[in-house]
Protein backbone atom coordinates (compact mmCIF):
# COMPACT_ATOMS: atom_id res chain seq x y z
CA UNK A 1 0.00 0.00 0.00
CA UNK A 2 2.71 2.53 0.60
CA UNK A 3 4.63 1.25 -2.36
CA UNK A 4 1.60 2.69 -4.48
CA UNK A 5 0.79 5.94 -2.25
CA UNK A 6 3.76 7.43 -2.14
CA UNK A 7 5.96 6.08 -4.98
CA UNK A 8 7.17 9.52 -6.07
CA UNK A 9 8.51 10.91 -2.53
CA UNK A 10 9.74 7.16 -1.84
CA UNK A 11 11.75 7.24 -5.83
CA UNK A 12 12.74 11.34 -4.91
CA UNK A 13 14.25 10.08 -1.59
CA UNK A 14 16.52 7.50 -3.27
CA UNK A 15 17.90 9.77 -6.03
CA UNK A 16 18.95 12.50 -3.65
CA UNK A 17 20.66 10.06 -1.15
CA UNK A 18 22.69 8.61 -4.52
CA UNK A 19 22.96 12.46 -5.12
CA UNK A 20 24.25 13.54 -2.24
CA UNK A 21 27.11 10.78 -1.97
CA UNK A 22 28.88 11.90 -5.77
CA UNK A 23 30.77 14.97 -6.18
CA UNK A 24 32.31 18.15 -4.51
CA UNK A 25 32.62 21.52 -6.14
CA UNK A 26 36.01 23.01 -5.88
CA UNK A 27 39.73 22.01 -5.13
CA UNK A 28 40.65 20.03 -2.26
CA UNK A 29 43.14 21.33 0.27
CA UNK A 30 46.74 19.88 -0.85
CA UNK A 31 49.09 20.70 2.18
CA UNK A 32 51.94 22.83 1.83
CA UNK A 33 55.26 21.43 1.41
CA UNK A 34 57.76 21.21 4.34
CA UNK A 35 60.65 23.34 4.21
CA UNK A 36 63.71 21.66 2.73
CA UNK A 37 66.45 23.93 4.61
CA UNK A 38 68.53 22.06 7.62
CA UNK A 39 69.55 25.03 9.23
CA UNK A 40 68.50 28.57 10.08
CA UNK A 41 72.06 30.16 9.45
CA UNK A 42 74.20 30.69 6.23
CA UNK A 43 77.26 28.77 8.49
CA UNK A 44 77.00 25.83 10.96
CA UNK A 45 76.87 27.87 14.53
CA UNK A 46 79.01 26.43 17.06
CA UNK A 47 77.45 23.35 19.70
CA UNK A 48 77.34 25.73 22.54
CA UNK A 49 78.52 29.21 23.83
CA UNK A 50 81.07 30.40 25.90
CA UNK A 51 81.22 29.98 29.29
CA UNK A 52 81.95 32.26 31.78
CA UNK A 53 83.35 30.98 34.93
CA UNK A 54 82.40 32.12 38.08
CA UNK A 55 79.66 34.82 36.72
CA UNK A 56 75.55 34.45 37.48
CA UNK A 57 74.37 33.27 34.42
CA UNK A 58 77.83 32.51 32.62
CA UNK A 59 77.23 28.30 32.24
CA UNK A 60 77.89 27.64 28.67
CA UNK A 61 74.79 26.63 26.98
CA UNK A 62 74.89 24.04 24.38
CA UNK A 63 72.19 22.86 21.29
CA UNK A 64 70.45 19.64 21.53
CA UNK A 65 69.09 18.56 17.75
CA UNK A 66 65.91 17.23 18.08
CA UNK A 67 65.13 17.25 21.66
CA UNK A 68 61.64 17.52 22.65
CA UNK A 69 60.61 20.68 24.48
CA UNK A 70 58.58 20.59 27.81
CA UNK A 71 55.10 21.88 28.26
CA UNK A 72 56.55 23.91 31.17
CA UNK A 73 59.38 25.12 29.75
CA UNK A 74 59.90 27.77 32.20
CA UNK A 75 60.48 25.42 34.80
CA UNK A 76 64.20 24.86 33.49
CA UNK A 77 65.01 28.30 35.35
CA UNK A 78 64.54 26.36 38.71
CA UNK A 79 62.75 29.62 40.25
CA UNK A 80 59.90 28.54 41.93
CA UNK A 81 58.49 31.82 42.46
CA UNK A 82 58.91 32.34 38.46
CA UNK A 83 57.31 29.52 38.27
CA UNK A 84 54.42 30.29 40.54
CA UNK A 85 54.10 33.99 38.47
CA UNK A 86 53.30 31.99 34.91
CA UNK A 87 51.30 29.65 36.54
CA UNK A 88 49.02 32.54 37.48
CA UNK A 89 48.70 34.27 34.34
CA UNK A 90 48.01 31.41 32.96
CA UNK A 91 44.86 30.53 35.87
CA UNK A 92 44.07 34.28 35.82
CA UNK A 93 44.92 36.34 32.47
CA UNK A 94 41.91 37.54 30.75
CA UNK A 95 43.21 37.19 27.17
CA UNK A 96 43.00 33.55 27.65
CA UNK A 97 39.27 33.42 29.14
CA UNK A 98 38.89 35.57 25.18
CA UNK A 99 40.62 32.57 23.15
CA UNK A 100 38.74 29.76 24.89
CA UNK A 101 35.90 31.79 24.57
CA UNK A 102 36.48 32.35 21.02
CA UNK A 103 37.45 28.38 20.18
CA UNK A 104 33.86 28.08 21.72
CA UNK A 105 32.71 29.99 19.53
CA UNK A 106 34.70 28.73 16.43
CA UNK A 107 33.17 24.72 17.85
CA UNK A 108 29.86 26.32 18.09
CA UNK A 109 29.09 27.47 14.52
CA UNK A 110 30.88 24.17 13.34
CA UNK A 111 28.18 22.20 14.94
CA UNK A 112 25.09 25.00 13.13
CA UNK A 113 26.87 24.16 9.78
CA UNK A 114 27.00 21.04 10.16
CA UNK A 115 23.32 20.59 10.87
CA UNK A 116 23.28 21.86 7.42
CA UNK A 117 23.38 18.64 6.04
CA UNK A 118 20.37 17.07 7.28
CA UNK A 119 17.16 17.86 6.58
CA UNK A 120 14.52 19.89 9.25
CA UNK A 121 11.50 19.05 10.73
CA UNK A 122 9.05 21.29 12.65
CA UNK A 123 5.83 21.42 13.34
CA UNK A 124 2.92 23.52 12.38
CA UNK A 125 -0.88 23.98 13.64
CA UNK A 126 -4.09 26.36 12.57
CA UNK A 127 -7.03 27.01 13.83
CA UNK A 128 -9.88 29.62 12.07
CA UNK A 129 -13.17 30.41 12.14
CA UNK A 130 -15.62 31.99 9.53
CA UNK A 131 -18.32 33.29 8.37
CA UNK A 132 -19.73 33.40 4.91
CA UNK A 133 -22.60 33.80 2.14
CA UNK A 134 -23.00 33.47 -1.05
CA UNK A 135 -23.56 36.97 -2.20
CA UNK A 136 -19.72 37.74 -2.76
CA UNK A 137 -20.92 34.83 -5.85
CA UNK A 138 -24.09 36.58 -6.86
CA UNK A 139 -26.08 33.94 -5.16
CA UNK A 140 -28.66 34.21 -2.49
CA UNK A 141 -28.21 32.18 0.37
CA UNK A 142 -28.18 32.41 4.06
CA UNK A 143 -25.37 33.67 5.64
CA UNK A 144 -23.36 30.33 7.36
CA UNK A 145 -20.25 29.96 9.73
CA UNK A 146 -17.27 27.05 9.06
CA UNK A 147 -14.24 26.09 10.69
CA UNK A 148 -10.41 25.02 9.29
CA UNK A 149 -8.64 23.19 11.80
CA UNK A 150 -4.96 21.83 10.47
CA UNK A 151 -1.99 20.11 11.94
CA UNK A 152 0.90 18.60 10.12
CA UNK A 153 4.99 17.89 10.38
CA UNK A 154 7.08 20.12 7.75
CA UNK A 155 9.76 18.53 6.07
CA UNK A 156 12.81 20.85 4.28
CA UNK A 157 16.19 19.46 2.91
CA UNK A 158 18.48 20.39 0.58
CA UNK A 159 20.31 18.12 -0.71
CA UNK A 160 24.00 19.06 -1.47
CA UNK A 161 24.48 17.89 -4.70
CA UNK A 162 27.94 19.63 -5.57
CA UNK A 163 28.93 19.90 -1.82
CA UNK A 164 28.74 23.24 -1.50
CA UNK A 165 27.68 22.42 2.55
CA UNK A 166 30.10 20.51 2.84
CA UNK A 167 32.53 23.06 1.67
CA UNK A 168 31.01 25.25 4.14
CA UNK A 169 31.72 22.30 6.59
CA UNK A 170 35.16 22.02 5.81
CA UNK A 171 35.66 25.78 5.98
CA UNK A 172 34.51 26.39 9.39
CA UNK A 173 35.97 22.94 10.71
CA UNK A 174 39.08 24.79 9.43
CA UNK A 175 38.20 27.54 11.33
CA UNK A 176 37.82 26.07 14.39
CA UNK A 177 41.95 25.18 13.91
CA UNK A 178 42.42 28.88 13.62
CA UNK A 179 40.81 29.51 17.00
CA UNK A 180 42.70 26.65 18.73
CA UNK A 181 46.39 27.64 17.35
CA UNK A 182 45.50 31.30 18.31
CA UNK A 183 44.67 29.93 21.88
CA UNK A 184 48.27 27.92 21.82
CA UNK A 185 49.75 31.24 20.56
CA UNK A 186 47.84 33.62 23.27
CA UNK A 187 49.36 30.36 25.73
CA UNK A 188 52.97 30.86 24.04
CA UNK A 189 53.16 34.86 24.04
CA UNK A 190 51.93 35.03 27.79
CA UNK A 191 54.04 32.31 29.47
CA UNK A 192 57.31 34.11 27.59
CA UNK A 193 56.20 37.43 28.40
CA UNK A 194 56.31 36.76 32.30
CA UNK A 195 59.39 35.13 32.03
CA UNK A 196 61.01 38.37 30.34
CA UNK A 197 58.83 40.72 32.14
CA UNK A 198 60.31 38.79 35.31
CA UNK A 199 63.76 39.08 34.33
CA UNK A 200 63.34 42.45 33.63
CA UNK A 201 61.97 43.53 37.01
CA UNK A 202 65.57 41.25 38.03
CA UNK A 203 67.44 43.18 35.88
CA UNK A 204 66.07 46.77 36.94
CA UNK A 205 66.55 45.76 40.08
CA UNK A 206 70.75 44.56 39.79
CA UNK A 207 71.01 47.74 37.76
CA UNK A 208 69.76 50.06 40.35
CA UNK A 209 72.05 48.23 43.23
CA UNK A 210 74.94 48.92 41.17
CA UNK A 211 74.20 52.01 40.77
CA UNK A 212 73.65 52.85 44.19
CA UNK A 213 77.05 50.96 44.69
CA UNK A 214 78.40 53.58 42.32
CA UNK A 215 77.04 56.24 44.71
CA UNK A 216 78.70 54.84 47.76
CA UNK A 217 81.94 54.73 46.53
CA UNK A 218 81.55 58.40 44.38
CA UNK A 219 80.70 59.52 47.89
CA UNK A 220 83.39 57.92 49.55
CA UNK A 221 85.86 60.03 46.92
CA UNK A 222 84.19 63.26 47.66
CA UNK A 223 85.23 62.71 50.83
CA UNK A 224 89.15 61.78 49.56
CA UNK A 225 89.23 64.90 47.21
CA UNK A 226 87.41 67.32 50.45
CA UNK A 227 90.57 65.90 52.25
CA UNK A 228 93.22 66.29 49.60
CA UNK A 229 91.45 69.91 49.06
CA UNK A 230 92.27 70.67 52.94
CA UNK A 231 95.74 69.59 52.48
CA UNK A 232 96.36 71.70 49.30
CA UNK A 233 96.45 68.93 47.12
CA UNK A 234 93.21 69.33 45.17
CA UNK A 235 91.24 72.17 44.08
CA UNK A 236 87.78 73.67 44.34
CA UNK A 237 87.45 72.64 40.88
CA UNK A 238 87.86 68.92 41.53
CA UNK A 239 85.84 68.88 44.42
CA UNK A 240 83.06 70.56 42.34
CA UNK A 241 83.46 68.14 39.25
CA UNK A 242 83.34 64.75 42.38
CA UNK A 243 79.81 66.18 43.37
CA UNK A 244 78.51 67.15 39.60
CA UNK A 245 79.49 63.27 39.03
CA UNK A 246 77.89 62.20 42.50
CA UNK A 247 74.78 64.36 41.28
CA UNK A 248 75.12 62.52 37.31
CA UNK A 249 74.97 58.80 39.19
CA UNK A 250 71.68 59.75 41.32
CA UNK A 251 70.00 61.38 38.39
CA UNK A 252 70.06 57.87 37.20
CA UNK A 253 68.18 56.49 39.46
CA UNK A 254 64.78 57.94 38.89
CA UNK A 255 64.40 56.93 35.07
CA UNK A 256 65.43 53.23 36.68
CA UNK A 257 63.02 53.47 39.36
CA UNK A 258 60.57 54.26 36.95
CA UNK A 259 61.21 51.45 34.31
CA UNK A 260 61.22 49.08 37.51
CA UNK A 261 57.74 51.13 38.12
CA UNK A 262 55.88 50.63 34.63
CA UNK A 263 57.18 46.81 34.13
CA UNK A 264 55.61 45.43 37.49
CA UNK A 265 52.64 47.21 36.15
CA UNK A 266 52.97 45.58 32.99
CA UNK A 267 53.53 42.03 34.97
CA UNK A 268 50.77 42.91 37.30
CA UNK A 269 48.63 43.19 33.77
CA UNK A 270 50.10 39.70 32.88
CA UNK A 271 48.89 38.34 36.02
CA UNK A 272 45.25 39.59 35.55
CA UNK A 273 46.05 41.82 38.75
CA UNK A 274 45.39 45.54 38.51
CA UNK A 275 48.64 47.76 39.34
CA UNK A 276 47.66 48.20 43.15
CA UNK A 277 49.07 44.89 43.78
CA UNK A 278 52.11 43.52 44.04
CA UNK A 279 53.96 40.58 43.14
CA UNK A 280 57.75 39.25 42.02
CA UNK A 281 59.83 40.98 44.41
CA UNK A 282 61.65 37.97 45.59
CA UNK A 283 63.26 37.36 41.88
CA UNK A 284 66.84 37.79 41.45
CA UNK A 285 69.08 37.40 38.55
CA UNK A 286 71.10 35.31 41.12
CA UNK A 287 68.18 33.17 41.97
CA UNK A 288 67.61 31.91 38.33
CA UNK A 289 69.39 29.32 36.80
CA UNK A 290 70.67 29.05 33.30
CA UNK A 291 69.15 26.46 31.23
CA UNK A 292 72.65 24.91 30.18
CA UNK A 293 70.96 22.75 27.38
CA UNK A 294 68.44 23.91 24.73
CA UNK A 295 66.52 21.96 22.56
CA UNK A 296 66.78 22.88 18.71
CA UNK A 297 64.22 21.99 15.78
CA UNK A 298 64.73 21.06 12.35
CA UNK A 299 62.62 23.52 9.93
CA UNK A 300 60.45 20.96 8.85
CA UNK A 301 59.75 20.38 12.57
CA UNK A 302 59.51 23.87 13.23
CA UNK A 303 56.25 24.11 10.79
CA UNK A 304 54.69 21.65 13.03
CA UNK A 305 55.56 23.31 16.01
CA UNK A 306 54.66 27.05 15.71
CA UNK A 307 51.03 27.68 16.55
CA UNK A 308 51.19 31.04 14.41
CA UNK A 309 52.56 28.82 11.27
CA UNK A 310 49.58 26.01 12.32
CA UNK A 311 47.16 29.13 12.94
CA UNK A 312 48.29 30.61 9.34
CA UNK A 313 47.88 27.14 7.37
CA UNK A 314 44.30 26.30 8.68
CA UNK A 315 43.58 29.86 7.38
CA UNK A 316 44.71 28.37 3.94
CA UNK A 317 42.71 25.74 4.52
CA UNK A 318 39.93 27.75 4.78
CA UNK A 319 40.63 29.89 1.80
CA UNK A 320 40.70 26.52 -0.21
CA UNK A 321 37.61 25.43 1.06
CA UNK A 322 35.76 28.71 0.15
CA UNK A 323 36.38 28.21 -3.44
CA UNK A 324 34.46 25.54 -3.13
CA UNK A 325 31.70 26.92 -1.47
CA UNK A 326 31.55 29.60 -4.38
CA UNK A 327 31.84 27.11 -7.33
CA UNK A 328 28.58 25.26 -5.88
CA UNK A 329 26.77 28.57 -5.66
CA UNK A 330 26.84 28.62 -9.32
CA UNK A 331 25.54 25.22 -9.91
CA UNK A 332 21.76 24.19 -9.68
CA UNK A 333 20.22 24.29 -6.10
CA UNK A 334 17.68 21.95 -5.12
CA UNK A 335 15.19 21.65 -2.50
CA UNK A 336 13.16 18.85 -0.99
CA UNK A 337 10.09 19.52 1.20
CA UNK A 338 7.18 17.24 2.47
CA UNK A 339 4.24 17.86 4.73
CA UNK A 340 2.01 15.05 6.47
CA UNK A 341 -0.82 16.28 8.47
CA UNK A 342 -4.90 15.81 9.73
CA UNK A 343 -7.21 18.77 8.63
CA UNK A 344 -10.59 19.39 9.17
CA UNK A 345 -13.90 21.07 10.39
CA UNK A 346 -12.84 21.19 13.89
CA UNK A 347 -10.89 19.47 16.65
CA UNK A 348 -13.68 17.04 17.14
CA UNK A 349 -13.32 16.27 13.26
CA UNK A 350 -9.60 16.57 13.15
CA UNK A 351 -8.01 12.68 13.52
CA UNK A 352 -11.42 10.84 11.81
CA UNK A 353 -10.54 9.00 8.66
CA UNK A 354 -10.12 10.76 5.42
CA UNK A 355 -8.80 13.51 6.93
CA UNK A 356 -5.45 12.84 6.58
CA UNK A 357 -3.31 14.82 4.32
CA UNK A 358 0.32 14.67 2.44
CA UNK A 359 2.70 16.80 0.16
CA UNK A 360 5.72 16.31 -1.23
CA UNK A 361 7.88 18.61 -3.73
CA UNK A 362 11.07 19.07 -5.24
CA UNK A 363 12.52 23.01 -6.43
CA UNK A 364 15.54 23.71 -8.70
CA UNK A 365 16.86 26.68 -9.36
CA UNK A 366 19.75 28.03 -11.36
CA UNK A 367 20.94 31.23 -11.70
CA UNK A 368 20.91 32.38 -15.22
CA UNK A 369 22.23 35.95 -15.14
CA UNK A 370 23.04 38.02 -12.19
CA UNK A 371 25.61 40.49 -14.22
CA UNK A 372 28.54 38.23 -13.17
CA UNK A 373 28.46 38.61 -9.28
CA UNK A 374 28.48 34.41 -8.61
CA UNK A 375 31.42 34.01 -11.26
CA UNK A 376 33.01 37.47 -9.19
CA UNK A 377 32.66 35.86 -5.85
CA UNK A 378 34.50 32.71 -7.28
CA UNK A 379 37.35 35.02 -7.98
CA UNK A 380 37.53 36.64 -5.22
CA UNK A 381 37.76 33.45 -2.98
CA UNK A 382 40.85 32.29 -5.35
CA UNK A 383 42.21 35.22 -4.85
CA UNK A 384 41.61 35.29 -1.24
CA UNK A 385 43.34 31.84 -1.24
CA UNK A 386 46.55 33.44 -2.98
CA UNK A 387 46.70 35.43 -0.44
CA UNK A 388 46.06 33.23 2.72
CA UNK A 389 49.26 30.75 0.67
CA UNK A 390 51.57 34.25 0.87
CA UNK A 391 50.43 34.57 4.14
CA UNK A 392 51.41 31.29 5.24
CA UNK A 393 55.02 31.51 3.71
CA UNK A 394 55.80 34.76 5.02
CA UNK A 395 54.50 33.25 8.54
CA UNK A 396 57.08 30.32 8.02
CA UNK A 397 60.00 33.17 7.09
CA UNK A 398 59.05 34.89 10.39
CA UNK A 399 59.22 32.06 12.33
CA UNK A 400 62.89 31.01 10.81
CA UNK A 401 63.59 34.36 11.47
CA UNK A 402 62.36 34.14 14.97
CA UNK A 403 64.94 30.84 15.62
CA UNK A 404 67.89 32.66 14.01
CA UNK A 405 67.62 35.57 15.74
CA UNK A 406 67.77 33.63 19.20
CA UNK A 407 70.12 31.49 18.38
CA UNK A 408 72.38 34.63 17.36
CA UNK A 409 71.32 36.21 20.64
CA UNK A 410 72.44 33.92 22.86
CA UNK A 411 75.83 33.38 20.94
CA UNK A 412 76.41 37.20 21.36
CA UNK A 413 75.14 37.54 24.75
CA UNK A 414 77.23 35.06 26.31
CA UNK A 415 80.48 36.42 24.38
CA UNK A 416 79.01 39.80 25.54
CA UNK A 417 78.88 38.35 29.37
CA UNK A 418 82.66 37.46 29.11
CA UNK A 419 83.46 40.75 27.87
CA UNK A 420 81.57 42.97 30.56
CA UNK A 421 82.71 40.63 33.48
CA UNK A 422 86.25 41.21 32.62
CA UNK A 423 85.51 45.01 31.79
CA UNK A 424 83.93 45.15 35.11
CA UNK A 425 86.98 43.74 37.18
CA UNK A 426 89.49 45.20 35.34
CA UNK A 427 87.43 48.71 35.87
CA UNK A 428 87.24 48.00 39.78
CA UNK A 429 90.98 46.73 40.42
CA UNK A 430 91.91 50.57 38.21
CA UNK A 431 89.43 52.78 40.34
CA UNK A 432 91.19 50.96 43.34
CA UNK A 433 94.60 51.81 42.24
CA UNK A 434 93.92 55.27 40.73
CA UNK A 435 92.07 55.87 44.28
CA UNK A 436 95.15 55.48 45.82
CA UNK A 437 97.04 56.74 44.07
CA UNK A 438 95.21 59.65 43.80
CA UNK A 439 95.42 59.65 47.59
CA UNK A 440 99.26 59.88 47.27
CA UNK A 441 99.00 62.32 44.49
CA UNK A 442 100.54 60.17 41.91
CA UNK A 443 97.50 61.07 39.73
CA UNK A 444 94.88 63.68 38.92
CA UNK A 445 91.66 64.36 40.01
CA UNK A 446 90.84 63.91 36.00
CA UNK A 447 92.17 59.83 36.21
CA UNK A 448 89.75 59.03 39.62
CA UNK A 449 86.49 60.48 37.44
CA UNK A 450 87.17 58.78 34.59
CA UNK A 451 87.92 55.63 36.43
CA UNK A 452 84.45 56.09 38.29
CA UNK A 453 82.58 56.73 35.43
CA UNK A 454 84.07 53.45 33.86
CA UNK A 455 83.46 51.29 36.56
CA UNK A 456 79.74 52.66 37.22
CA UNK A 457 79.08 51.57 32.77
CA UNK A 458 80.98 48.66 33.20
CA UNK A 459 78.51 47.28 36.18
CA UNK A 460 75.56 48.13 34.50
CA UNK A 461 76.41 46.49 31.25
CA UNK A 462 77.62 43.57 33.01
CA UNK A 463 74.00 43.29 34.62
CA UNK A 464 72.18 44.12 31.55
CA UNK A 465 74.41 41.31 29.42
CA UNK A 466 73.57 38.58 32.26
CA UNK A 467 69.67 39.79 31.69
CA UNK A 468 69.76 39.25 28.03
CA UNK A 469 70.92 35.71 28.50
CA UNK A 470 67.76 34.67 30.82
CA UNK A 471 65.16 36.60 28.27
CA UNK A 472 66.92 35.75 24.80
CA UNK A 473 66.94 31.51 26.56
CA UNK A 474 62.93 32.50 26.98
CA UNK A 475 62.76 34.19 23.10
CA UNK A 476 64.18 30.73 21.73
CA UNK A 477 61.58 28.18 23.56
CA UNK A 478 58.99 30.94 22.06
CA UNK A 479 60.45 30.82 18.96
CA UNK A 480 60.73 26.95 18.62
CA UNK A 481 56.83 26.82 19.59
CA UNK A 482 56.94 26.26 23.47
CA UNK A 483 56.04 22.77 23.50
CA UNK A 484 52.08 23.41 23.44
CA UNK A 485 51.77 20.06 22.38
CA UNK A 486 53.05 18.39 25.68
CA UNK A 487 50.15 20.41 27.63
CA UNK A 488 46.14 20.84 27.73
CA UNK A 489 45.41 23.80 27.25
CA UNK A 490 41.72 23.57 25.29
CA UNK A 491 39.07 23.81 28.23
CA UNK A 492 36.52 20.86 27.80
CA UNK A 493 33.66 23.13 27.55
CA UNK A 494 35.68 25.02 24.56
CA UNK A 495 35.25 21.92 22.36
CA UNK A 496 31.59 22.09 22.79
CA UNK A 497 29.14 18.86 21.92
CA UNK A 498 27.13 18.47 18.64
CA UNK A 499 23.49 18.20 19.56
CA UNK A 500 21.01 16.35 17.93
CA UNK A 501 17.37 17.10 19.61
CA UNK A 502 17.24 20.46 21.30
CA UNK A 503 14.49 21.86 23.22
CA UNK A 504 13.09 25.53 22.53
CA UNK A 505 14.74 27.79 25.37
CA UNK A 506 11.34 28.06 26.93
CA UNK A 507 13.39 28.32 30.22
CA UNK A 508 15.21 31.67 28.89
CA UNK A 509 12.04 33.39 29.21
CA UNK A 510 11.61 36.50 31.86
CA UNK A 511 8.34 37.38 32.49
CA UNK A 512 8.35 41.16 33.65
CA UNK A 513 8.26 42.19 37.78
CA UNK A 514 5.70 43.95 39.27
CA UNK A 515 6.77 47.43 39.55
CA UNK A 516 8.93 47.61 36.31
C-alpha cells in the first residue's frame, strides 16, 4: 500500500541520497610542502657558547638537535616563584578566558553548519473560524459559519548535490583550527612574556644596586678629594666636578626606578592583577638558573611546532575550502520539502478517517544571469586563497627568522657576558689603584672620574648582558613553539558537543516584575 501511495517521494528520496554521496565543487586542500632547509644560518653555529666561569648566568649553553621541548618550559630556570608567576597568568589572564571563549565559539558554529546537512522538521498547527454567504458569488443564500482546523509535520532538505555544505563544513571545521592555534599562541606569548617581564623587574633591580654601589663609593671620593682639598692637594674645581658626578649617578636612578615602576605594572597586567598589587619581588638574577641545554628543531619540525605557522595554514585551509563553497553557488540548487498532516472542520473532526493529508515537492533553481556577481565571488575566494598561501610563507620566514635571531642572541650575549665581566673587574681593580694613588698624588683628580665613570658603565652592562641571556633563553623556547603540544590547554567546555534534539529555550524566558 505505501509502495503505491507514495511512490514519487519514496523514488525522490533514493535519487537524492545517490545524489548527495557523488561529487564536490572546488579544489581540495593539498598541504603545503615542508621546508627543505637544515639550518637557520648561512654557516653551521658552534654546539654551545662560551662559558663564563664564576659569573651568574655565565654556564655555557649548548644545542640539543631534536630534543623535545617541555610543556613547562619555564620550569628549566629552577625559580619557583617564576614559576608560581606563569602559573598565574596562565589561571588568571583575561586574554586567555577571550581565546577559549572564542574556540567556543569557532566549535559552536561548526556544529550550526554542520546541521546543514540534514534535513529539518518542525511542526505547524491552525485554527480559524468563519463566516460566509454566497452573495460575494451573486447567489442568495443564508449567511453560514465554518471552521479550518490543520496540523501537520514540515519537512525541508536540501540536498548538497555539488557539496557546497560541505565546503562550508570544511571551511569552518578549518576555522575552528584557527581559533585553537590562536589559543596555543595567546598560551605561548603570555608564558614568555612573564618570564622576560620577570627578568626584567631582576634586571632593573641589579642595575639600580649597582648604581647605588656607584654612589657609595663616588661619595666615599668626595670625601678623599674634600681631604686632599684641605691639604692643598686638590682644588675647588675637583671637588666641584666629584659632586657634579655624585649628582650625574643619582640622576640615574629615577628613570630606573621608573622602568622598575611601569614593568611590574605591565607584569601585574600579565597576572590579571590591577597595578595596586604587588607581586615578584623575591626574583633575582642570582636566583635563576641558566638552562645549560636547549633543545633545537629542524625547519620541517619547526612548521609543526609554531602555533602562528599552524594558525596561518588552517587559514589556507579555509581559503581553499571557500572556493568551493563559491563554485557550488553557481551550480543548480535543489530543495526537498514534504508535509504530512490531519485537517478538518474542527478538533472534534480533526483525527477521523479521510482527513489525513500529504505533500511532497522538489525546487531547482539556477541562476541564469546576475551580471557576473556568482562568477566574481569565485574570484575573489581564489584570490583570497593566494593570499592566505603568501600569508602562510611569510608566517614560516618569520618564524625562521624568529629561531635565528635567538640562536644569534644567545651566541652574542654570552660572548658579551665574558666581555663585561672582565671590563667590570678590570674597571674595579683601576678605580682601586687610581684611588690610591690619587690619595698619594701620583694622579689627577681627572684619572679618579674617569675611572668612576668606567666602573659605574661597566657594572651596569655587566647586569644588563647577564639579563639578556635569561630573556633571549625564553625568546628561543617561544620561537621553537613552546612545546604546546606536551600540555592541555583547550578547556573541555571550549570543544563544545554536537546536539542532535534540542528543546526551545522556553526556560530563557523573563516574564516582567511587578513594579517595572
Amino acid at each position: 500500500m505505501t509502495h503505491r501511495r507514495f511512490p514519487f517521494s519514496r523514488g525522490l528520496l533514493l535519487a537524492s541520497v545517490a545524489i548527495v554521496a557523488g561529487c564536490t565543487a572546488g579544489p581540495d586542500y593539498q598541504k603545503p610542502d615542508k621546508p627543505k632547509e637544515q639550518g637557520y644560518t648561512p654557516e653551521s653555529l658552534a654546539p654551545q657558547t662560551t662559558a663564563v666561569p664564576g659569573a651568574e648566568g655565565g654556564a655555557a649553553q649548548s644545542f640539543v638537535q631534536g630534543r623535545d621541548i617541555p610543556g613547562d618550559w619555564w620550569t628549566l630556570f629552577r625559580s619557583q616563584e617564576l614559576s608560581a608567576l606563569v602559573n598565574e597568568a596562565l589561571r588568571a589572564n583575561p586574554d586567555l578566558d577571550a581565546a577559549q571563549a572564542a574556540l567556543r565559539q569557532a566549535n559552536e558554529t561548526l556544529y550550526a553548519q554542520q546541521a546543514g546537512l540534514f534535513p529539518t522538521l518542525g511542526a505547524n498547527g491552525s485554527g480559524s473560524q468563519a463566516r460566509a454567504n454566497g452573495a460575494s458569488a451573486g447567489a442568495v443564500s443564508q449567511p453560514f459559519t465554518y471552521g479550518v482546523t490543520s496540523a501537520s509535520l514540515n519537512i525541508a532538505y536540501s540536498p548538497d548535490i555539488f557539496g557546497g555544505v560541505r565546503r562550508q563544513v570544511e571551511s569552518q571545521a578549518a576555522q575552528v583550527e584557527v581559533q585553537r592555534f590562536a589559543l596555543e599562541a595567546t598560551y605561548l606569548t603570555l608564558s614568555s612574556n612573564v618570564v622576560v617581564a620577570a627578568v626584567n623587574l631582576a634586571s632593573l633591580r641589579g642595575q639600580i644596586a649597582a648604581t647605588e654601589q656607584i654612589i657609595r663609593l663616588q661619595s666615599d671620593a668626595i670625601n678623599l678629594v674634600q681631604t686632599q682639598f684641605n691639604l692643598g692637594a686638590a682644588s675647588q674645581v675637583d671637588v666641584l666636578s666629584q659632586q657634579a658626578n655624585l649628582r650625574a649617578s643619582q640622576a640615574l636612578l629615577p628613570p630606573l626606578q621608573k622602568q622598575l615602576a611601569i614593568q611590574r605594572n605591565q607584569l601585574m597586567t600579565l597576572l590579571g592583577r590591577p597595578p595596586t598589587e604587588n607581586a615578584g619581588d623575591g626574583i633575582e638574577l642570582s636566583s635563576l638558573h641558566l638552562p645549560e641545554e636547549l633543545p633545537l628543531s629542524l625547519p620541517s619540525q619547526l612548521v609543526e611546532q609554531r602555533p602562528d605557522v599552524r594558525s596561518a595554514e588552517a587559514q589556507l585551509r579555509v581559503a581553499s575550502a571557500n572556493i568551493g563553497v563559491a563554485t557550488a553557488a553557481q551550480l543548480p540548487q535543489f530543495n526537498i520539502t514534504g508535509a504530512l498532516g490531519y485537517s478538518a472542520a474542527g478538533l472534534a473532526t480533526l483525527l477521523v478517517p479521510g482527513s489525513q493529508i500529504w505533500s511532497v515537492g522538489l525546487s531547482i533553481a539556477q541562476t541564469l544571469f546576475d551580471a557576473g556577481k556568482l562568477d566574481h565571488s569565485k574570484k575573489a575566494a581564489v584570490a583570497a586563497y593566494d593570499r592566505a598561501a603568501a600569508q602562510y610563507r611569510s608566517t614560516v620566514l618569520t618564524a625562521f627568522q624568529d629561531v635565528a635571531n635567538a640562536l644569534r642572541s644567545l651566541q652574542a650575549d654570552a660572548d658579551a657576558l665574558r666581555a663585561t665581566v672582565a671590563a667590570e673587574e678590570t674597571a674595579a681593580q683601576s678605580f682601586n689603584l687610581v684611588q690610591q694613588q690619587y690619595q698619594l698624588g701620583a694622579v689627577n683628580y681627572l684619572n679618579l672620574l674617569s675611572a668612576q665613570q668606567t666602573l659605574r658603565n661597566a657594572a651596569i652592562a655587566r647586569v644588563r648582558a647577564q639579563a639578556s641571556r635569561y630573556s633571549d633563553t625564553a625568546a628561543l623556547f617561544q620561537a621553537l613553539g613552546g612545546g604546546w603540544w606536551n600540555r592541555t590547554d583547550v578547556k573541555p567546555e571550549s570543544k563544545g558537543k554536537p546536539g542532535v534534539f534540542v528543546l526551545p529555550p522556553f526556560d530563557e524566558i523573563h516574564l516582567p516584575r511587578a513594579g517595572h
